[in-house]
N, C-alpha and C. Protein backbone atom coordinates (compact mmCIF):
# COMPACT_ATOMS: atom_id res chain seq x y z
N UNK A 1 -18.63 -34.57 7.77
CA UNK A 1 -17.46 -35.28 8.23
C UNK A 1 -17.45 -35.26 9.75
N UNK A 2 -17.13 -36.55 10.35
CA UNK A 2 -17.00 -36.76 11.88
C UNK A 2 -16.04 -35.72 12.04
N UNK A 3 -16.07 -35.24 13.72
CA UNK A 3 -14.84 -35.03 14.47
C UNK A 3 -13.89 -35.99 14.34
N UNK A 4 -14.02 -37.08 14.34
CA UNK A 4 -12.45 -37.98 14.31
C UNK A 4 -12.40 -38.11 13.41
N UNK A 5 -12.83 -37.88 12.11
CA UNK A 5 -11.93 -37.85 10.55
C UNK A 5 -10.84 -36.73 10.41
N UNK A 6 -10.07 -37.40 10.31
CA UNK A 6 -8.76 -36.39 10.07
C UNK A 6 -8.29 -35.80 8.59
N UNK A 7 -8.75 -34.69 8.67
CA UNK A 7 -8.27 -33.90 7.24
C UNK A 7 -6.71 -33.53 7.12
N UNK A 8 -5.98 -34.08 5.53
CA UNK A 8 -4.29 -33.40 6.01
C UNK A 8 -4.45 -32.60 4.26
N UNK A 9 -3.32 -31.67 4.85
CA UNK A 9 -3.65 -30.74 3.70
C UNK A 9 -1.89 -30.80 3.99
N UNK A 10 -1.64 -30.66 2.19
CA UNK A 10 -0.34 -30.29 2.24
C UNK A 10 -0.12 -29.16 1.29
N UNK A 11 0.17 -27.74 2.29
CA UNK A 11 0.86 -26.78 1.39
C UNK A 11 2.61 -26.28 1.39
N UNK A 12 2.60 -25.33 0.43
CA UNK A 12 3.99 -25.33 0.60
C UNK A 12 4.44 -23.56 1.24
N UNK A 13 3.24 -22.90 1.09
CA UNK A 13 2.37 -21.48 1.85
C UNK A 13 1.47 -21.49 2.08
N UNK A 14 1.32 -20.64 3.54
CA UNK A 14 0.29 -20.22 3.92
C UNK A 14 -0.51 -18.99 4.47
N UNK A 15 -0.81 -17.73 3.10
CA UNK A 15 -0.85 -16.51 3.71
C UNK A 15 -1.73 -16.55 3.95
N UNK A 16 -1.56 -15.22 5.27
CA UNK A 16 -2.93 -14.68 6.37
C UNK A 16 -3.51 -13.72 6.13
N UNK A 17 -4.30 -13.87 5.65
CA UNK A 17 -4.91 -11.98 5.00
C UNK A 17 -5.03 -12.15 3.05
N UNK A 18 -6.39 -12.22 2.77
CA UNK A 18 -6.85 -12.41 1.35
C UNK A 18 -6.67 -10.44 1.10
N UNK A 19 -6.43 -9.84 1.49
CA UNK A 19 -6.00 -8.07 0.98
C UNK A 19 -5.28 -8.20 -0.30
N UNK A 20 -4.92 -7.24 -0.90
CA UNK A 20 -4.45 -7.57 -2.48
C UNK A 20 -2.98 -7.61 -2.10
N UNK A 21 -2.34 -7.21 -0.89
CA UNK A 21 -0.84 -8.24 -0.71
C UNK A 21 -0.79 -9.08 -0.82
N UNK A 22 -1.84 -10.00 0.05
CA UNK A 22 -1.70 -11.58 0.11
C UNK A 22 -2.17 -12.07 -1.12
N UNK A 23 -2.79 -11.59 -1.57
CA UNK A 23 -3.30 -12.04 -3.05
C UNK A 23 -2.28 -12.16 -3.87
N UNK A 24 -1.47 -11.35 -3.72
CA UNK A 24 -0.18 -10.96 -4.66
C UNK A 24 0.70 -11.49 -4.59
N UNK A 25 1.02 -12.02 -3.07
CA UNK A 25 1.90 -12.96 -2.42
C UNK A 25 1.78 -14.32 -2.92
N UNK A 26 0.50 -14.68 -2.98
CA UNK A 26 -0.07 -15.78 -3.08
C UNK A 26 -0.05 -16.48 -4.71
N UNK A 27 -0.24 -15.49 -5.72
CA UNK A 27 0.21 -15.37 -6.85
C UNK A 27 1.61 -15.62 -7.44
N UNK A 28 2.55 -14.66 -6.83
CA UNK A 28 3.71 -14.94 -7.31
C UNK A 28 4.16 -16.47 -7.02
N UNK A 29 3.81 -16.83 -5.60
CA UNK A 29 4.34 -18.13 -5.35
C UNK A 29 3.69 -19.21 -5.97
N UNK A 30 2.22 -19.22 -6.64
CA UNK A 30 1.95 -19.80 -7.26
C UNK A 30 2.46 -20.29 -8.72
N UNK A 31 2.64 -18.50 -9.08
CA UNK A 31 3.76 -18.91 -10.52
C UNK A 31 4.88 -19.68 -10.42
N UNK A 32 5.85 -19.74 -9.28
CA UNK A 32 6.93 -20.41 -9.22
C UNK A 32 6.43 -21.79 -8.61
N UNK A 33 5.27 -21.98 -8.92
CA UNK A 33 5.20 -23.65 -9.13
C UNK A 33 5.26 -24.07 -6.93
N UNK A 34 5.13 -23.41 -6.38
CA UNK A 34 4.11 -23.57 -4.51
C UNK A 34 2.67 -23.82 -4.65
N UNK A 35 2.07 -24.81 -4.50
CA UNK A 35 1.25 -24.84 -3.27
C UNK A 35 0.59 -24.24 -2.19
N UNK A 36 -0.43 -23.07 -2.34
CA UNK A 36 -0.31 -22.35 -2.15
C UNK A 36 -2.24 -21.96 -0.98
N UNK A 37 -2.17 -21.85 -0.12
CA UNK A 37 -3.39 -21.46 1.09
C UNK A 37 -3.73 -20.07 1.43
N UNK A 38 -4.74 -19.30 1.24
CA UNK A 38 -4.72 -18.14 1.29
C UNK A 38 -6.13 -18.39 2.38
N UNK A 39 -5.63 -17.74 3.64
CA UNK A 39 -6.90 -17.66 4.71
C UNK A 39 -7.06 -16.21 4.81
N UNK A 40 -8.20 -15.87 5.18
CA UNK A 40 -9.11 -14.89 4.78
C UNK A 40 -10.38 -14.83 5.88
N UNK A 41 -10.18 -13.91 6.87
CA UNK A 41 -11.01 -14.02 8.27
C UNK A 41 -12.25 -13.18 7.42
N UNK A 42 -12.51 -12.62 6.66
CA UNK A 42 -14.03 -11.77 6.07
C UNK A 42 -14.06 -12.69 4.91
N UNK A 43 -15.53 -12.43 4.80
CA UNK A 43 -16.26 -13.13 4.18
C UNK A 43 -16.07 -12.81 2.26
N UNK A 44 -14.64 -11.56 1.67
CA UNK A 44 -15.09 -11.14 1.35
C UNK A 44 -13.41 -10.99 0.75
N UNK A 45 -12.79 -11.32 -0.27
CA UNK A 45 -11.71 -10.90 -0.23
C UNK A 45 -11.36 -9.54 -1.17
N UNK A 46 -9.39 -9.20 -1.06
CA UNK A 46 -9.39 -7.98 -1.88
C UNK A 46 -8.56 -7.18 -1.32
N UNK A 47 -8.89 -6.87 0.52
CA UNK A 47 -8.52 -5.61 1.44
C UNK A 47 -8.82 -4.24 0.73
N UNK A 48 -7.89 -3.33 0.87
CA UNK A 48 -8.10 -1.99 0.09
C UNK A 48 -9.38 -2.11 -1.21
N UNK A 49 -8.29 -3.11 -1.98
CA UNK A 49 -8.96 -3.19 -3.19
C UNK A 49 -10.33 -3.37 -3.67
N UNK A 50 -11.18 -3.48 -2.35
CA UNK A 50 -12.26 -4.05 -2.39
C UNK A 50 -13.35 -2.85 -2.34
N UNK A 51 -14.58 -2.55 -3.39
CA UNK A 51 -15.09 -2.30 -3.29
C UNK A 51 -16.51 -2.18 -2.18
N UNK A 52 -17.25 -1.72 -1.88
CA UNK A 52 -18.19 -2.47 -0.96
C UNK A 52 -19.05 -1.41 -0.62
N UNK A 53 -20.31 -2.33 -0.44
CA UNK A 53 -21.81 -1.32 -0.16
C UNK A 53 -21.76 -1.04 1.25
N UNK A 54 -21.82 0.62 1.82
CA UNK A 54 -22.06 0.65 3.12
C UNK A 54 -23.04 0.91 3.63
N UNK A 55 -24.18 1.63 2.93
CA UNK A 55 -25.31 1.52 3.01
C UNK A 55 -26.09 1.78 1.60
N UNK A 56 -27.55 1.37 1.51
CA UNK A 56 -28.18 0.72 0.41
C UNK A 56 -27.92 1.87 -0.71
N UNK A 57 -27.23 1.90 -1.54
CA UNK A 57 -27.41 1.87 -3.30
C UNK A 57 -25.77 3.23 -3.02
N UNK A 58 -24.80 3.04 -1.70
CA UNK A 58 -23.79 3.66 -1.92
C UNK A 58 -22.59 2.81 -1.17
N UNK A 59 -21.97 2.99 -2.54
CA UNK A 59 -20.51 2.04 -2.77
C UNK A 59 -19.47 3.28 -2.19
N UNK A 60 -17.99 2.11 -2.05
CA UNK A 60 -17.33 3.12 -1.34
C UNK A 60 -15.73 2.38 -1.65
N UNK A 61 -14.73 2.28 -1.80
CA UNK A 61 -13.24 1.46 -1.61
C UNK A 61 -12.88 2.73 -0.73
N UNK A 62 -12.69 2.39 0.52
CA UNK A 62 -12.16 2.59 1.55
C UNK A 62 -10.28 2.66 1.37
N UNK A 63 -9.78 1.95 1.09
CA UNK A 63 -8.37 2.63 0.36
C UNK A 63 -7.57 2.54 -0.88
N UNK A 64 -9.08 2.81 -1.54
CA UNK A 64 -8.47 2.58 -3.04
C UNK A 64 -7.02 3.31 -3.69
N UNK A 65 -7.00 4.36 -2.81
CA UNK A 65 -5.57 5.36 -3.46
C UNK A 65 -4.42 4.29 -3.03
N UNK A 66 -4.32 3.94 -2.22
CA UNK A 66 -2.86 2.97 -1.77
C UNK A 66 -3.47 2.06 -2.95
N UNK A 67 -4.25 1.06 -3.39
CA UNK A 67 -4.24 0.31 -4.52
C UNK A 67 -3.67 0.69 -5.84
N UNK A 68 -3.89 1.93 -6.20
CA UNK A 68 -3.52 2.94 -7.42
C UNK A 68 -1.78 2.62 -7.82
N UNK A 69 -1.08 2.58 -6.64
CA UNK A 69 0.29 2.60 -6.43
C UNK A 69 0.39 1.08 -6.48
N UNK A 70 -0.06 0.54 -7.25
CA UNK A 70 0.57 -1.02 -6.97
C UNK A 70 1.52 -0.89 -8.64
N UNK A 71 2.77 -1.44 -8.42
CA UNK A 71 3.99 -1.44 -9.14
C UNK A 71 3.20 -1.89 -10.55
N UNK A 72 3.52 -1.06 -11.51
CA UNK A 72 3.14 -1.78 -13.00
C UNK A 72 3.87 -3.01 -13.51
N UNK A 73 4.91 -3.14 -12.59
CA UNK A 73 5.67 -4.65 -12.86
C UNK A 73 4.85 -5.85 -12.67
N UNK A 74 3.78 -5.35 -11.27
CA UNK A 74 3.27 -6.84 -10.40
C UNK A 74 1.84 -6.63 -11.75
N UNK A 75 1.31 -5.37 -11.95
CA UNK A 75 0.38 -5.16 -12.92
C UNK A 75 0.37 -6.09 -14.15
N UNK A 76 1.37 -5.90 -14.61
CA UNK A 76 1.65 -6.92 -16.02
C UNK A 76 2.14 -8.27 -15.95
N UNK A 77 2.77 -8.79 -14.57
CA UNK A 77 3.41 -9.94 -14.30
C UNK A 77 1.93 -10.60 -13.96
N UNK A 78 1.01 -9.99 -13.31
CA UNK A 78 -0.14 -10.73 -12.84
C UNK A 78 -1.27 -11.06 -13.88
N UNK A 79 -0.91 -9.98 -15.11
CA UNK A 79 -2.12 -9.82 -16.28
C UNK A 79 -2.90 -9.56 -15.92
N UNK A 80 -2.98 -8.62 -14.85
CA UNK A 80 -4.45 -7.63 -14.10
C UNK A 80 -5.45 -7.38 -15.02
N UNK A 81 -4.74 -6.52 -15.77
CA UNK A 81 -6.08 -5.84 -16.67
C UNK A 81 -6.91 -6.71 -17.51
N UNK A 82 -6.09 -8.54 -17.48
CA UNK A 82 -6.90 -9.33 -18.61
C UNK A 82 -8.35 -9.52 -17.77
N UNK A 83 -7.74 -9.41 -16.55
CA UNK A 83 -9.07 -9.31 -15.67
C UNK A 83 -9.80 -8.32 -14.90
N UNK A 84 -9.70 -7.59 -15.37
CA UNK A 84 -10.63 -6.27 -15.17
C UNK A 84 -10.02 -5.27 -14.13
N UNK A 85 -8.76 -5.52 -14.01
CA UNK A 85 -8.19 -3.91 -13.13
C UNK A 85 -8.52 -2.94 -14.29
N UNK A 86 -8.48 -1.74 -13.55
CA UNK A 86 -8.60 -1.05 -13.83
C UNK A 86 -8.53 0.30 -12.38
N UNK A 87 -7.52 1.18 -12.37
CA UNK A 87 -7.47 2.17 -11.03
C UNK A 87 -8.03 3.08 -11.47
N UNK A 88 -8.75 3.95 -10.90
CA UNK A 88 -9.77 5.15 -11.29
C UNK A 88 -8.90 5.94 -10.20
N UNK A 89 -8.32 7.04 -10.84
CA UNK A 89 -7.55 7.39 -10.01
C UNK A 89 -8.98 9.23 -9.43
N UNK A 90 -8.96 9.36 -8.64
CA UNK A 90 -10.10 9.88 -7.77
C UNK A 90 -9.20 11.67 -8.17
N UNK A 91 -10.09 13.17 -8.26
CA UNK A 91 -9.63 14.42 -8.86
C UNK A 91 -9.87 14.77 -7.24
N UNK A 92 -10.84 14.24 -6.25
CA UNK A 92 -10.71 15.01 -4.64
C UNK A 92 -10.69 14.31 -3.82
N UNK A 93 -10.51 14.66 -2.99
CA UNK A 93 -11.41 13.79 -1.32
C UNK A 93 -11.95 14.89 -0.94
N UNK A 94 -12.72 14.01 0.07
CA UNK A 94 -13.66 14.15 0.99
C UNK A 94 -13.47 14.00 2.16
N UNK A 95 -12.99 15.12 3.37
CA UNK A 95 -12.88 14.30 4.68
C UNK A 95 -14.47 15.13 5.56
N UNK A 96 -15.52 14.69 6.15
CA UNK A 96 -16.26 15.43 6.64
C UNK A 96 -16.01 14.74 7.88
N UNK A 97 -16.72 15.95 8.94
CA UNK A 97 -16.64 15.64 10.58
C UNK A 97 -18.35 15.28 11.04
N UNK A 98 -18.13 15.05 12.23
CA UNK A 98 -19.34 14.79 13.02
C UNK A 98 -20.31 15.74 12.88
N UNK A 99 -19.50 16.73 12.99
CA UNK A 99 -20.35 18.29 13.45
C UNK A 99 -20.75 18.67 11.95
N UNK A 100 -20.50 18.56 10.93
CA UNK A 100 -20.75 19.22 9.58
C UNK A 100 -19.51 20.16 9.08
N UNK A 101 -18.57 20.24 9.67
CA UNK A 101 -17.61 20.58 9.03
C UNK A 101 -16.77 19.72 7.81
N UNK A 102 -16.38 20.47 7.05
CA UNK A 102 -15.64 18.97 5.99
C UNK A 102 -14.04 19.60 5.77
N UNK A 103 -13.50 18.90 4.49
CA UNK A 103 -12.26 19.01 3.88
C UNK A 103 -12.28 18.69 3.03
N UNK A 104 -12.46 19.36 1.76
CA UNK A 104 -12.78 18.99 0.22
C UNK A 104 -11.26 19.43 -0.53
N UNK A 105 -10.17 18.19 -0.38
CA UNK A 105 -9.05 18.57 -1.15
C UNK A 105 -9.47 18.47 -2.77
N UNK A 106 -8.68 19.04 -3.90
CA UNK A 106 -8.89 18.79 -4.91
C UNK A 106 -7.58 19.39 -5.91
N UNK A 107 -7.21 18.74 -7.04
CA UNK A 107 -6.22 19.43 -8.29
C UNK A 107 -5.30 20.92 -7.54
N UNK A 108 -6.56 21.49 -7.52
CA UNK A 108 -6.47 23.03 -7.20
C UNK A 108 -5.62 23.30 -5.67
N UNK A 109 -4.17 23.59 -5.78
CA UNK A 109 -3.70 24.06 -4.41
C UNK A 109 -4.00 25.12 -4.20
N UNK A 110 -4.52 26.47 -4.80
CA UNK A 110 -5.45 27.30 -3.89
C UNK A 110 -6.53 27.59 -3.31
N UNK A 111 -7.30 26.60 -3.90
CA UNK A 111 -8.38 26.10 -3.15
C UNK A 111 -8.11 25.07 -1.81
N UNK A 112 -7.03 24.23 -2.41
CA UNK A 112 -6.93 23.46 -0.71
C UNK A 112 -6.41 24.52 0.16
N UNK A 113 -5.43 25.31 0.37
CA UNK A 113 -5.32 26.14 0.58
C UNK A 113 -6.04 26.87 1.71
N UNK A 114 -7.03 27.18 1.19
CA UNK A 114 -8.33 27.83 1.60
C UNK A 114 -9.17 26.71 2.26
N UNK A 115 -8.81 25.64 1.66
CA UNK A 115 -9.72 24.77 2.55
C UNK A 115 -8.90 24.17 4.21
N UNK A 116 -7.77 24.37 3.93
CA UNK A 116 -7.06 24.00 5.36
C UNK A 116 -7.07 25.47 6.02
N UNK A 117 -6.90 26.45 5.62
CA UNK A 117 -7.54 28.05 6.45
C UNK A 117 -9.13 27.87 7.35
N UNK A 118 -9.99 26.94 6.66
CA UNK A 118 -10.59 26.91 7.44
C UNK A 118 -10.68 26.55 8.89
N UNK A 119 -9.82 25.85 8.85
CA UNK A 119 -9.31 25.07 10.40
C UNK A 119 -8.19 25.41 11.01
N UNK A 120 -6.67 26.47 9.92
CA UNK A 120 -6.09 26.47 10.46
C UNK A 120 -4.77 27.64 9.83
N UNK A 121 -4.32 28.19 10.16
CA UNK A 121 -3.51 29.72 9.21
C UNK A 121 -2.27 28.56 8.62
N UNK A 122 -1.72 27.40 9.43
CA UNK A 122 -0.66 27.38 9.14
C UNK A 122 -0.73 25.77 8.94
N UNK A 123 -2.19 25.31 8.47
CA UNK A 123 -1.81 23.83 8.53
C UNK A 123 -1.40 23.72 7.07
N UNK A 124 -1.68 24.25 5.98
CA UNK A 124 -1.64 24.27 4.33
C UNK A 124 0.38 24.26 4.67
N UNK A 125 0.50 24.91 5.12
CA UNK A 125 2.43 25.49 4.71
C UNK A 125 3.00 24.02 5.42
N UNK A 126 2.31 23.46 6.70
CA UNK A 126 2.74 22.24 7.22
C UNK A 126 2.39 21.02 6.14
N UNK A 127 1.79 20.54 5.81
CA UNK A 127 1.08 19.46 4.85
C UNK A 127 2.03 19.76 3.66
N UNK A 128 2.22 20.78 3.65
CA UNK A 128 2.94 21.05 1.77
C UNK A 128 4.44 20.58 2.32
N UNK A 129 5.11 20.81 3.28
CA UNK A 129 5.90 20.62 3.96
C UNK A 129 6.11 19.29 4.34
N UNK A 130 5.04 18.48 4.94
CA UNK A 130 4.83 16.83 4.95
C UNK A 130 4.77 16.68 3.55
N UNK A 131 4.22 16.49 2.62
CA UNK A 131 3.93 15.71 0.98
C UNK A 131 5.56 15.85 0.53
N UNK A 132 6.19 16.98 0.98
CA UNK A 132 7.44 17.15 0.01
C UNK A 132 8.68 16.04 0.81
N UNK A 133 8.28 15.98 2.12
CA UNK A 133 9.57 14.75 3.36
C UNK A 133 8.66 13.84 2.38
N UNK A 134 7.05 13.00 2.49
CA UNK A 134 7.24 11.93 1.89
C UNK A 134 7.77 11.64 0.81
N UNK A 135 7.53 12.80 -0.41
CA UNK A 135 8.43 12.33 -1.25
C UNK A 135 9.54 12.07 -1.23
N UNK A 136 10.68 12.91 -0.58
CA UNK A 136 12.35 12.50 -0.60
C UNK A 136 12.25 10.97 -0.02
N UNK A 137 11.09 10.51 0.96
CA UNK A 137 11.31 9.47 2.00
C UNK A 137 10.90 8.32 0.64
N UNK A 138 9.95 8.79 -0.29
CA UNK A 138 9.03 7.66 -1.14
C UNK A 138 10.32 7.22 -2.24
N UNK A 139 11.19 7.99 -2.47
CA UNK A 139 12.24 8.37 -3.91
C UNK A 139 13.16 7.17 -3.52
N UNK A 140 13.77 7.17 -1.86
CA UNK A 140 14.76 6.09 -1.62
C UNK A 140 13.98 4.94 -1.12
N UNK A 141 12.88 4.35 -0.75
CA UNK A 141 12.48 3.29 0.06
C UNK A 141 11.75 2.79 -1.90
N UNK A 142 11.25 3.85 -2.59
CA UNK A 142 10.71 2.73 -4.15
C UNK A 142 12.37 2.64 -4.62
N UNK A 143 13.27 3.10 -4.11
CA UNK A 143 14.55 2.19 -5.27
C UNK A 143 14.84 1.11 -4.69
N UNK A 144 14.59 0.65 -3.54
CA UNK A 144 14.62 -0.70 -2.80
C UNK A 144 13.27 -1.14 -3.08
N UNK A 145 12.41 -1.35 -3.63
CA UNK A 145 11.09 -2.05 -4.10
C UNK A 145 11.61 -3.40 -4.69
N UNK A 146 11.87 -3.56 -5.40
CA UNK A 146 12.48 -4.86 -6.14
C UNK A 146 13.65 -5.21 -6.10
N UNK A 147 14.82 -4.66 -4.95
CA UNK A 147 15.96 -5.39 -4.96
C UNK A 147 15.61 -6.37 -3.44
N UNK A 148 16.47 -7.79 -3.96
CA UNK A 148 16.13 -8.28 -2.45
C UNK A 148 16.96 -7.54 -1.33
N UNK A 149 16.78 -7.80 -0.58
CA UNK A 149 17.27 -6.89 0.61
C UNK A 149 18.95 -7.35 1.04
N UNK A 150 19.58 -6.76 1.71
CA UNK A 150 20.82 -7.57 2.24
C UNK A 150 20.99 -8.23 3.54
N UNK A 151 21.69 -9.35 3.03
CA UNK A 151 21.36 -10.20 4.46
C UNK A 151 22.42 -9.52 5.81
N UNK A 152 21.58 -9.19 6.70
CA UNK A 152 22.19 -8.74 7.98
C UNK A 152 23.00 -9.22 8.67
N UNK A 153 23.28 -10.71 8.19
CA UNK A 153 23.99 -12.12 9.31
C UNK A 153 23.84 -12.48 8.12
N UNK A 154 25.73 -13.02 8.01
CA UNK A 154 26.09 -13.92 7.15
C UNK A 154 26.45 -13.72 5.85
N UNK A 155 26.08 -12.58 5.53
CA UNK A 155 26.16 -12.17 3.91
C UNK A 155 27.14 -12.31 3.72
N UNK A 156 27.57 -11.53 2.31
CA UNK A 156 29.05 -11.38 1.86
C UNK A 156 29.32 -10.28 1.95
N UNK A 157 30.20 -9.69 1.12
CA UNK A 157 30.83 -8.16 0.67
C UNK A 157 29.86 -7.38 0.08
N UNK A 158 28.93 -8.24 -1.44
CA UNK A 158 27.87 -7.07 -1.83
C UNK A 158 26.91 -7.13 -0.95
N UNK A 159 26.49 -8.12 0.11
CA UNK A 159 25.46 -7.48 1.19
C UNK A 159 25.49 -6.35 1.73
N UNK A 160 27.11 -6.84 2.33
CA UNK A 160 27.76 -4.90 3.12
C UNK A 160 27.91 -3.85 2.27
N UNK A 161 27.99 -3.76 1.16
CA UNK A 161 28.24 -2.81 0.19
C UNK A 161 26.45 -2.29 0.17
N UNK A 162 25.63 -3.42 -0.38
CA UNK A 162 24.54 -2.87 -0.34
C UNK A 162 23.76 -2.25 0.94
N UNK A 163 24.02 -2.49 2.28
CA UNK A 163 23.38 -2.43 3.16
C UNK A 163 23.94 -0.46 3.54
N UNK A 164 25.65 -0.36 3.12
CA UNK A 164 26.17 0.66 3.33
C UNK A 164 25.32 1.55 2.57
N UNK A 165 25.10 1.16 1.30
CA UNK A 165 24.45 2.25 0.02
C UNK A 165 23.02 2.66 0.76
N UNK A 166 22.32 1.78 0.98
CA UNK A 166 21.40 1.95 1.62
C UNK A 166 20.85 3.09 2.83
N UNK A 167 21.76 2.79 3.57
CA UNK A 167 22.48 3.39 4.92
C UNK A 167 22.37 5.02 4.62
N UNK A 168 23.73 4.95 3.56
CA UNK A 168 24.18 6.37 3.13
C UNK A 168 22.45 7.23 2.82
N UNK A 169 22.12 6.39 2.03
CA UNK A 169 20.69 7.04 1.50
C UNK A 169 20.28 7.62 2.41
N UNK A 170 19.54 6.67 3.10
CA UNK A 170 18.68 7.23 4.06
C UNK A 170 19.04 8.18 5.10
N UNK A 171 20.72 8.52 5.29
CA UNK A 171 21.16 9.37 6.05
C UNK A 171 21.15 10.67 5.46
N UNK A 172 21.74 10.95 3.79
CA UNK A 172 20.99 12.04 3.05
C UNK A 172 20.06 12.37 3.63
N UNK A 173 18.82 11.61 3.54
CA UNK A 173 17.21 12.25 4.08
C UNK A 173 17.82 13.57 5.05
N UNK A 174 18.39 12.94 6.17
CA UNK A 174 17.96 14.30 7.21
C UNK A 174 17.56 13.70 8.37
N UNK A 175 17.85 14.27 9.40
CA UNK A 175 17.04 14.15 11.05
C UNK A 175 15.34 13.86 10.83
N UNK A 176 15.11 15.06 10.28
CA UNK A 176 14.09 15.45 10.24
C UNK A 176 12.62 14.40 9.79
N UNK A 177 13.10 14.05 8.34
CA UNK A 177 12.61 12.61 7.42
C UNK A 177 13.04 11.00 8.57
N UNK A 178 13.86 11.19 9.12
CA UNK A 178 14.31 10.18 9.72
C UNK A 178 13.64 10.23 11.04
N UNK A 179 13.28 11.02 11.51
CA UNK A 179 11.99 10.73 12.88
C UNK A 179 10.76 10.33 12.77
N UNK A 180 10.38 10.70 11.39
CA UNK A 180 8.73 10.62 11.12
C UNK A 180 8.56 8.59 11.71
């Protein structure tokens, strides 16, 4: 096709990023009957979800655990598994350094334990200490997962009602949860 042929495309979306958000994004709006453009700067779509060779005959998903957590609502609304999801949910990690030092978390908290002693007397009591703020922080931000949000400008009464409930929540948390 010439430079002066003019291509027109008519959509009714247009997400940026083929990652399994936009995928997901791109999906739902498809079900409700949009028109729908999914651009994708790699050659390669998926994001997290994506498996991939980093060097010859070893595979790797780079953030498959955030994939694991995708809502069983969008799971069954999408009919994932008719197409081959499937989350392998992983028993350790692996963090190794430059130098040959590593971090082999696993099931076992006395072994991690022992494995954060290696680097540190008091990082195990801190981390157990972080996992327990994300949770209180994970408990109120997944009960807002599927409600729409409240409009900030313009709403009504259950906006302000909801925006207050909200509010209250997150003030429960604490200083502390509320700086992170």
């Amino acid at each position: 096709m010439s430079r002066s042929a003019q291509m027109s495309y008519d959509y009714d979306a247009i997400i940026i990023g083929g990652g399994h958000n936009g995928l997901t994004t791109a999906n739902y709006l498809a079900m409700g009957g949009l028109s729908v453009c999914v651009l994708e700067a790699r050659a390669i779509i998926g994001g997290a979800a994506v498996t991939e060779e980093f060097h010859p005959g070893f595979r790797n998903s780079s953030a498959s655990y955030l994939v694991s957590l995708l809502r069983s609502e969008v799971i069954e609304d999408l009919q994932l598994k008719r197409y081959g999801y499937q989350p392998i949910l992983l028993e350790n990690s692996f963090y190794p350094d430059s130098k040959g030092n590593y971090l082999l978390l696993t099931e076992d908290e006395a072994h991690n334990q022992a494995e954060y002693r290696k680097f540190s007397e008091t990082d195990g009591q801190a981390v157990n200490a972080f996992y327990e703020m994300i949770e209180e922080i994970g408990t109120v931000i997944s009960g807002q997962w599927l409600k729409t949000p409240p409009k900030l400008s313009g709403g009504g009464l259950t906006d302000l009602i909801q925006a207050a409930r909200l509010g209250w929540d997150m003030k429960k948390l604490g200083a502390e949860a509320l700086s992170l």
